[in-house]
Protein backbone atom coordinates (compact mmCIF):
# COMPACT_ATOMS: atom_id res chain seq x y z
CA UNK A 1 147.90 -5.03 -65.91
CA UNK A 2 144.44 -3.32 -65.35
CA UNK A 3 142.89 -3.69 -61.94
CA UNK A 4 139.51 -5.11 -63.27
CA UNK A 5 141.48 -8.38 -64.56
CA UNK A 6 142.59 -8.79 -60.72
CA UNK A 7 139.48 -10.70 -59.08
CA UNK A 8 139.44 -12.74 -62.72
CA UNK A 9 143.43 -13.94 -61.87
CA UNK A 10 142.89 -14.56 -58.41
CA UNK A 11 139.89 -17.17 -58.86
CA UNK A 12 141.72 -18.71 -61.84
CA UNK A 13 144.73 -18.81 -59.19
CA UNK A 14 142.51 -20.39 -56.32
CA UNK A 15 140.88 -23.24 -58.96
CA UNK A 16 144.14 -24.03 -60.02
CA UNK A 17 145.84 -24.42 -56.23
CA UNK A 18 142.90 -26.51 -54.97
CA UNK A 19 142.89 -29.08 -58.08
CA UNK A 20 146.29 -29.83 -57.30
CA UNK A 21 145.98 -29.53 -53.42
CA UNK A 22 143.15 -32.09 -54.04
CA UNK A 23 145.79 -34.42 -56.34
CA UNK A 24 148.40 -33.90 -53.98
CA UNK A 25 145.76 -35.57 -51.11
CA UNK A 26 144.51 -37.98 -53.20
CA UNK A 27 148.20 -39.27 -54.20
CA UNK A 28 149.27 -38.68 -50.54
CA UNK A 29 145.89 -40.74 -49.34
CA UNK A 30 146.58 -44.09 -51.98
CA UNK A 31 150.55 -44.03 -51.42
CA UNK A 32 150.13 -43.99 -47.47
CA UNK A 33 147.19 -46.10 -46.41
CA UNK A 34 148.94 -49.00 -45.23
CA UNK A 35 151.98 -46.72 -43.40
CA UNK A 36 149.09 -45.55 -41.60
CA UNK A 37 147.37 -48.28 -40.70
CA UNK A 38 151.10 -49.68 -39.48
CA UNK A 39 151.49 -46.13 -37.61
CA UNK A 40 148.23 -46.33 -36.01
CA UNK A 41 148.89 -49.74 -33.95
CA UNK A 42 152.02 -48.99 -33.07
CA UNK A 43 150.20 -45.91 -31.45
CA UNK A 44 147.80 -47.73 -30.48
CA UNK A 45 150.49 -50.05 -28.55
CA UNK A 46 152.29 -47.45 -27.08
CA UNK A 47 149.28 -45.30 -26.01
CA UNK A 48 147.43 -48.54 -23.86
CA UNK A 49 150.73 -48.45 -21.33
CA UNK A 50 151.21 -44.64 -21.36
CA UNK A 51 149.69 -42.39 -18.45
CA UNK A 52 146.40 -40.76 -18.63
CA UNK A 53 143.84 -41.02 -21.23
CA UNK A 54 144.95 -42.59 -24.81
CA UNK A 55 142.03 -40.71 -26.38
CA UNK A 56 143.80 -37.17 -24.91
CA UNK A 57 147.24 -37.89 -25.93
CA UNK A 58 146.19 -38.51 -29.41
CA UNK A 59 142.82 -37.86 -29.73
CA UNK A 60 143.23 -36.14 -33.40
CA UNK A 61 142.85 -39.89 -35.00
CA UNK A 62 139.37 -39.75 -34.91
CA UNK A 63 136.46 -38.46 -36.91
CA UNK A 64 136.75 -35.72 -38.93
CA UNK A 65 139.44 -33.75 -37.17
CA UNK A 66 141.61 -37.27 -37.52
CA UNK A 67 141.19 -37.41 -40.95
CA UNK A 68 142.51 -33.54 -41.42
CA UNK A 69 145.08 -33.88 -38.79
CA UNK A 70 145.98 -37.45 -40.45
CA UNK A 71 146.35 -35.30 -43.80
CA UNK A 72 148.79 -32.65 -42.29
CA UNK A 73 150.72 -34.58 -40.61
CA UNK A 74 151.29 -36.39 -43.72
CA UNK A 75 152.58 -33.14 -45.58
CA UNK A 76 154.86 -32.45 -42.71
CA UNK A 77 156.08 -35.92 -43.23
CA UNK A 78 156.96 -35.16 -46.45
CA UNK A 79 158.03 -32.08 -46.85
CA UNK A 80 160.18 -31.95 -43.44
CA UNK A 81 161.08 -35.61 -43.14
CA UNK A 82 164.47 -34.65 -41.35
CA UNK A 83 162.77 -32.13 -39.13
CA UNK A 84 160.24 -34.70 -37.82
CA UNK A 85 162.50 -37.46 -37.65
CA UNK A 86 165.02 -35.19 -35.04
CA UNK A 87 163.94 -35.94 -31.80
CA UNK A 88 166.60 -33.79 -30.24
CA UNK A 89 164.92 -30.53 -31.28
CA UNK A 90 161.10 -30.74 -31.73
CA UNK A 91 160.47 -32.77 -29.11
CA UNK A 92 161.22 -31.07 -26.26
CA UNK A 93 159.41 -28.20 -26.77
CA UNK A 94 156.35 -30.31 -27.26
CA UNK A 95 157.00 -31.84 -23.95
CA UNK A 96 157.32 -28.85 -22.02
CA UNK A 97 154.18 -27.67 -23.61
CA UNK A 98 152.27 -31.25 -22.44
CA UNK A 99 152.05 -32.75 -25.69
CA UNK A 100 153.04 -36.06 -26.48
CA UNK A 101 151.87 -37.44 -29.49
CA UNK A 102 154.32 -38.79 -31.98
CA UNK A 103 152.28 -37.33 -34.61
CA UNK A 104 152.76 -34.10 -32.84
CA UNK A 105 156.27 -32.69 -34.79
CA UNK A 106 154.78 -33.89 -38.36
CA UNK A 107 151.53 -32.19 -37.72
CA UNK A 108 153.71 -29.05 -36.54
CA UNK A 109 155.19 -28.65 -40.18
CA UNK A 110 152.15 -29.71 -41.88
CA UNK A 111 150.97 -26.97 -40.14
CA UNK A 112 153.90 -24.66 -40.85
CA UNK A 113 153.75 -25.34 -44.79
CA UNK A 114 149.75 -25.80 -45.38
CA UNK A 115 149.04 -22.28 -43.40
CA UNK A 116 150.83 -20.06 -45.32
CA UNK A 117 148.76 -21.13 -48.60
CA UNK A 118 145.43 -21.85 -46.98
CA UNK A 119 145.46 -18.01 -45.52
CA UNK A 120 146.03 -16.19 -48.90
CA UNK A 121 143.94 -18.44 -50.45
CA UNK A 122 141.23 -17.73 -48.32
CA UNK A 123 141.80 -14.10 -48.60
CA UNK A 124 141.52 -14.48 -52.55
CA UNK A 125 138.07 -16.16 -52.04
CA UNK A 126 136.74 -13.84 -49.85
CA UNK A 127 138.07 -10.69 -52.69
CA UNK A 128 136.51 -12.45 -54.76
CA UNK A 129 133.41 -13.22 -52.70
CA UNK A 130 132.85 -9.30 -52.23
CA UNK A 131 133.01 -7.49 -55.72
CA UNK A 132 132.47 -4.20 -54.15
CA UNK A 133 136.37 -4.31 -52.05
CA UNK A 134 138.44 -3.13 -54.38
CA UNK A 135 141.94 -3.13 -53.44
CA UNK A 136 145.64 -1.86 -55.62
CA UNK A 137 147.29 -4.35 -56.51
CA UNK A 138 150.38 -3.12 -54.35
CA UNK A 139 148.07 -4.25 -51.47
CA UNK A 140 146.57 -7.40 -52.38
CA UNK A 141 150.05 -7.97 -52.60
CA UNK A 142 151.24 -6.66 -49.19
CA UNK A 143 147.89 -8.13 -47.51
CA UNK A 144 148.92 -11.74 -49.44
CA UNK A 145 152.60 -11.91 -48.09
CA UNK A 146 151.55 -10.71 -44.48
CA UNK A 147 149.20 -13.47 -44.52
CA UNK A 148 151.59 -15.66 -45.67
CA UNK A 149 154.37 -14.90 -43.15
CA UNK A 150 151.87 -14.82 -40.28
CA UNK A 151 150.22 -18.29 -41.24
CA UNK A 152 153.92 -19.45 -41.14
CA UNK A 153 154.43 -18.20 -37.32
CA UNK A 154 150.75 -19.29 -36.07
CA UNK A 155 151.70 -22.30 -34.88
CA UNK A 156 155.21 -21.34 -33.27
CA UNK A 157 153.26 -18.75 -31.29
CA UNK A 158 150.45 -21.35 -30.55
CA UNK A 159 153.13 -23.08 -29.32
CA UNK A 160 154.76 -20.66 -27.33
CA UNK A 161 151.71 -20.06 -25.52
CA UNK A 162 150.12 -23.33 -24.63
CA UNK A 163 153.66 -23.54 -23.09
CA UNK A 164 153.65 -20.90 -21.01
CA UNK A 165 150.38 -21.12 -19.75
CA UNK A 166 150.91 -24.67 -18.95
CA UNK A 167 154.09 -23.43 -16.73
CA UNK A 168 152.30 -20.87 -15.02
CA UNK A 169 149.56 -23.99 -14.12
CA UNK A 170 152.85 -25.81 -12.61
CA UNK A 171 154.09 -23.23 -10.82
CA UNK A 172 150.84 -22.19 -8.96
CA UNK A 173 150.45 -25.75 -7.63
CA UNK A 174 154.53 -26.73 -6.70
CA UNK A 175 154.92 -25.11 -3.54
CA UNK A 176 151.82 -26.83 -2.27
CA UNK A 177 153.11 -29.83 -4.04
CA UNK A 178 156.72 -29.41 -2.01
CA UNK A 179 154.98 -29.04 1.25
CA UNK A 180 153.43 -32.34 0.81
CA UNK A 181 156.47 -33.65 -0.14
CA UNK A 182 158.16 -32.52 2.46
CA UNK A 183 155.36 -33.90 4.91
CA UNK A 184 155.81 -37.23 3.34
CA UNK A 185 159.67 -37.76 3.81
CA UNK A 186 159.58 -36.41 7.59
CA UNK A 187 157.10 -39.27 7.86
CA UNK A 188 159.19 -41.89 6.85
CA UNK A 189 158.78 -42.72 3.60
CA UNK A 190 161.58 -42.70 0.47
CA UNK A 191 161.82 -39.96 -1.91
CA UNK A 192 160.54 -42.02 -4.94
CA UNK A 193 157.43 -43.23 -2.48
CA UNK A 194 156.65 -39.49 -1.86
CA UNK A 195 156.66 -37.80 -5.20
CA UNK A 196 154.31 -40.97 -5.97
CA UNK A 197 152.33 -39.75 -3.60
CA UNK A 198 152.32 -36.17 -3.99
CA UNK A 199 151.52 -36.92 -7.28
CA UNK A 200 148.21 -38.89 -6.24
CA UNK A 201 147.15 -36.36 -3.39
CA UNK A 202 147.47 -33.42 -6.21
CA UNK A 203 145.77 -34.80 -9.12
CA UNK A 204 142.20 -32.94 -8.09
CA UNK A 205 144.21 -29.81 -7.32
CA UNK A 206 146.90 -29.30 -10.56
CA UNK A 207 146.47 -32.48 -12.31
CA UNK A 208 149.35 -30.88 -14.84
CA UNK A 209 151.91 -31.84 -11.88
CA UNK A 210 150.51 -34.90 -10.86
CA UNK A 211 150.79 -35.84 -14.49
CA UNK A 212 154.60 -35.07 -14.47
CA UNK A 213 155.09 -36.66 -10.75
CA UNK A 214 153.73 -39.65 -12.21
CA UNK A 215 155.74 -40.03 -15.44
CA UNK A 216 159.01 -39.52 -12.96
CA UNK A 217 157.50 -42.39 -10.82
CA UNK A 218 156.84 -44.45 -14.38
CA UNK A 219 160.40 -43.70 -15.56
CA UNK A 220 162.25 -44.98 -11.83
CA UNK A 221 160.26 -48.25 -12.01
CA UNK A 222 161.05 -48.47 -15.42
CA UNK A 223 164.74 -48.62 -14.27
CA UNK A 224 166.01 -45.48 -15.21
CA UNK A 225 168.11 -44.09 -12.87
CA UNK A 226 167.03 -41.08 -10.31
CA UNK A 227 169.40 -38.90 -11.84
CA UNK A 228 168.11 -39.12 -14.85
CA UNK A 229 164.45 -39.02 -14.39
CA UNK A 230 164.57 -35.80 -12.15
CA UNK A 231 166.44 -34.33 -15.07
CA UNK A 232 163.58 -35.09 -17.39
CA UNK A 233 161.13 -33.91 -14.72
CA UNK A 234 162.83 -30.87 -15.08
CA UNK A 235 163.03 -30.18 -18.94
CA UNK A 236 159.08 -31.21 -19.04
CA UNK A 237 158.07 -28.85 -16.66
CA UNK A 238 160.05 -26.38 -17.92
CA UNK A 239 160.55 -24.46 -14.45
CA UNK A 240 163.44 -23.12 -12.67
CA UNK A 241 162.19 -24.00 -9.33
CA UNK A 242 161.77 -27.16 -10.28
CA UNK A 243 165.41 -27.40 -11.79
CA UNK A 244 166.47 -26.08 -8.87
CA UNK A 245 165.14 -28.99 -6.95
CA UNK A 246 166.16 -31.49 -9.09
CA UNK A 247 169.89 -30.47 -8.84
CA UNK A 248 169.18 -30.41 -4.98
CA UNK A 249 167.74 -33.58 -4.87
CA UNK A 250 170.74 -34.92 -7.34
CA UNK A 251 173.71 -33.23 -4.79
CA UNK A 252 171.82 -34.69 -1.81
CA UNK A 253 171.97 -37.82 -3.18
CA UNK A 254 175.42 -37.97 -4.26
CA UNK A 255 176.56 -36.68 -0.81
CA UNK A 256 174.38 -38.51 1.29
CA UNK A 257 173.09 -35.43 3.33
CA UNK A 258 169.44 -35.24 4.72
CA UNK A 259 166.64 -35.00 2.22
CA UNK A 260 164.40 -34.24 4.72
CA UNK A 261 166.23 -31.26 6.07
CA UNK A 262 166.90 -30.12 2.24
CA UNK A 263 163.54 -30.39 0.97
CA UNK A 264 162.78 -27.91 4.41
CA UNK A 265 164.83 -25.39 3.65
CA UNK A 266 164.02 -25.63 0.02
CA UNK A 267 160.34 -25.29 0.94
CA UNK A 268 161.08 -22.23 3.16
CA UNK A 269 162.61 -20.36 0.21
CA UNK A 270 160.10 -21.36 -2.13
CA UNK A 271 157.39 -19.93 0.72
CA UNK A 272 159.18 -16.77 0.73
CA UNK A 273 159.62 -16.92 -3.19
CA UNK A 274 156.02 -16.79 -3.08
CA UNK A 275 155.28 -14.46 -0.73
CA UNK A 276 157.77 -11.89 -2.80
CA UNK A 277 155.78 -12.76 -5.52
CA UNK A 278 152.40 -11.45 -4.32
CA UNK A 279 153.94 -8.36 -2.96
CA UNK A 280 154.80 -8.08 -6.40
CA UNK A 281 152.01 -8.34 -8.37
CA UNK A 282 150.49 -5.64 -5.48
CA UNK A 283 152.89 -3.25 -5.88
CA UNK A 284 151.65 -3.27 -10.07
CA UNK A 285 148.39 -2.79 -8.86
CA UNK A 286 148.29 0.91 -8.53
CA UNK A 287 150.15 1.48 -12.36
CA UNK A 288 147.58 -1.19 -13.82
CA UNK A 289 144.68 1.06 -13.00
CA UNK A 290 145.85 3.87 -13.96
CA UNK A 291 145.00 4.17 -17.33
CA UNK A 292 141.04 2.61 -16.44
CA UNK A 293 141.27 5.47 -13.73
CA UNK A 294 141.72 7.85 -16.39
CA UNK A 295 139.86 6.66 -18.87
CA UNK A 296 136.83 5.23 -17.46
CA UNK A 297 136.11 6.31 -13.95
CA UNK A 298 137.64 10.10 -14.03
CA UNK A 299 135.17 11.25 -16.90
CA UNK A 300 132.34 9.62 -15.09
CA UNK A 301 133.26 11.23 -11.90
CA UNK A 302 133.20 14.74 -13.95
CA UNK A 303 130.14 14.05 -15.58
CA UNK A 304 127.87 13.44 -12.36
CA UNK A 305 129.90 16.22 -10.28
CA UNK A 306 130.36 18.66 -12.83
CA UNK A 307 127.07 17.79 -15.06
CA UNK A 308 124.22 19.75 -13.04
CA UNK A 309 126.57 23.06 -12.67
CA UNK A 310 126.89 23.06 -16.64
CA UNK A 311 123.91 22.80 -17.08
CA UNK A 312 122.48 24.92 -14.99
CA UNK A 313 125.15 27.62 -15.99
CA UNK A 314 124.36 27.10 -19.23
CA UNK A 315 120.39 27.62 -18.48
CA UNK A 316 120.77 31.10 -16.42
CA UNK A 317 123.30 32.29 -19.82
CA UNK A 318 120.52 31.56 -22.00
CA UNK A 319 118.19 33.06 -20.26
CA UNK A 320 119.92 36.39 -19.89
């Protein structure tokens, strides 16, 4: 097939996958209106009595960015009803990665399946935006299937990401966090009372921890046992300090030892942890300037040292 025929396929290609993108959402649009509508007060229910801001844990149901959100999560919906619906797998890695929407798994795969169309797509357009980038067809081909396979990965990376940063925001503010608690207990007060407190003294400092303080403190009133909730302080803050603790807490509890004592010695290692830590990232200081060393300050240190004596050098040979 002649190369000159390729922009001509391609916009052919991208009419014909947006008329029936555009069916597909209006057919999606008429067939779910009143499953939304049901959707959005029980949301609306469950958000008024969860902790923090309703408009933060879902705020993707409003205004324009609702309506496209609304729209994805509906193709997720569809096309990976049995992936949204298990609870078992999604779910905690949203959690650990502070996000707890419901709509959060369906708008995962609607992600997962609309991204690897919309990115060739757009790269069609834009070939046939330009007329003067010509390309073989062996790579429009290779440039469509990378695009493909990377808008498929986007949003597991995305993920990946938002979760790690989010656990390196936890673990800056828990030995602080620990110290209170320890502070608290010595002073008299239960366990439960003191992560409740912790987690009010350390909202202005990492309100990420306070946040997951307070859903343990939400979860014990609730009646669910200690055991339990320290477990699922643990998998949400996806730390193995913190899991440490939490088995602590749960063997201190089932052998009725001293929590104040534990929590003492468990905040002495975590100091020290810390400490190591630093010395740590100081010891990678030296390696992680080498390479500006060399490439940045070295030349400019030759160039004002060694500058005038070239050039004067090269003044008395030209003038011999």
């Amino acid at each position: 097939m002649p190369a000159d025929y390729l922009p001509l396929i391609m916009a052919g290609a991208i009419f014909v996958s947006l008329f029936l993108l555009m069916i597909g959402v209006m057919q999606l649009v008429r067939s779910n209106s009143k499953k939304r509508a049901i959707l959005e007060k029980i949301q609306t229910s469950n958000q008024q009595s969860a902790f923090g801001d309703p408009q933060r844990l879902d705020s993707s149901r409003s205004g324009f960015f609702g309506k496209i959100f609304g729209f994805v999560g509906l193709v997720g919906q569809k096309v990976a009803k049995d992936r949204v619906s298990d609870h078992t797998v999604l779910r905690p890695r949203f959690l650990k990665a502070g996000i707890r929407s419901p709509l959060a798994p369906a708008v995962f795969w609607g992600l997962k399946v609309i991204m690897p169309l919309a990115l060739p797509l757009c790269f069609g357009l834009f070939y046939y935006l330009i007329p003067d980038l010509t390309l073989s067809p062996t790579n429009t081909l290779l440039i469509i299937t990378v695009l493909a396979v990377a808008g498929f990965y986007v949003p597991d990376l995305w993920l990946t990401n938002k979760r790690q940063k989010r656990r390196q925001t936890i673990l800056k503010g828990f030995p602080d966090a620990l110290d209170l608690m320890v502070v608290c207990v010595e002073a008299g007060m239960g366990l439960d009372a003191a992560i409740s407190r912790v987690a009010k003294e350390s909202k202005s400092n990492n309100a990420t921890l306070s946040e997951e303080l307070h859903f343990f403190t939400l979860e014990t009133r609730a009646g669910m046992p200690r055991k339990d909730a320290l477990k699922n302080l643990a998998m949400r803050t996806d730390l193995q300090q913190m899991q440490n603790l939490t088995t602590l807490l749960i063997q201190t509890e089932k052998f009725g030892t001293s929590v104040s004592q534990a929590l003492k010695v468990f905040s002495e290692s975590m100091r020290t942890e810390r400490f190591q830590r630093a010395e740590e990232k100081a010891a990678k200081i030296p390696v992680k300037l080498l390479f500006p060393l060399i490439m940045f300050i070295f030349p400019s240190l030759f160039v004002a040292i060694l500058g005038p004596a070239v050039i004067r050098i090269s003044q008395t040979l030209l003038n011999m």
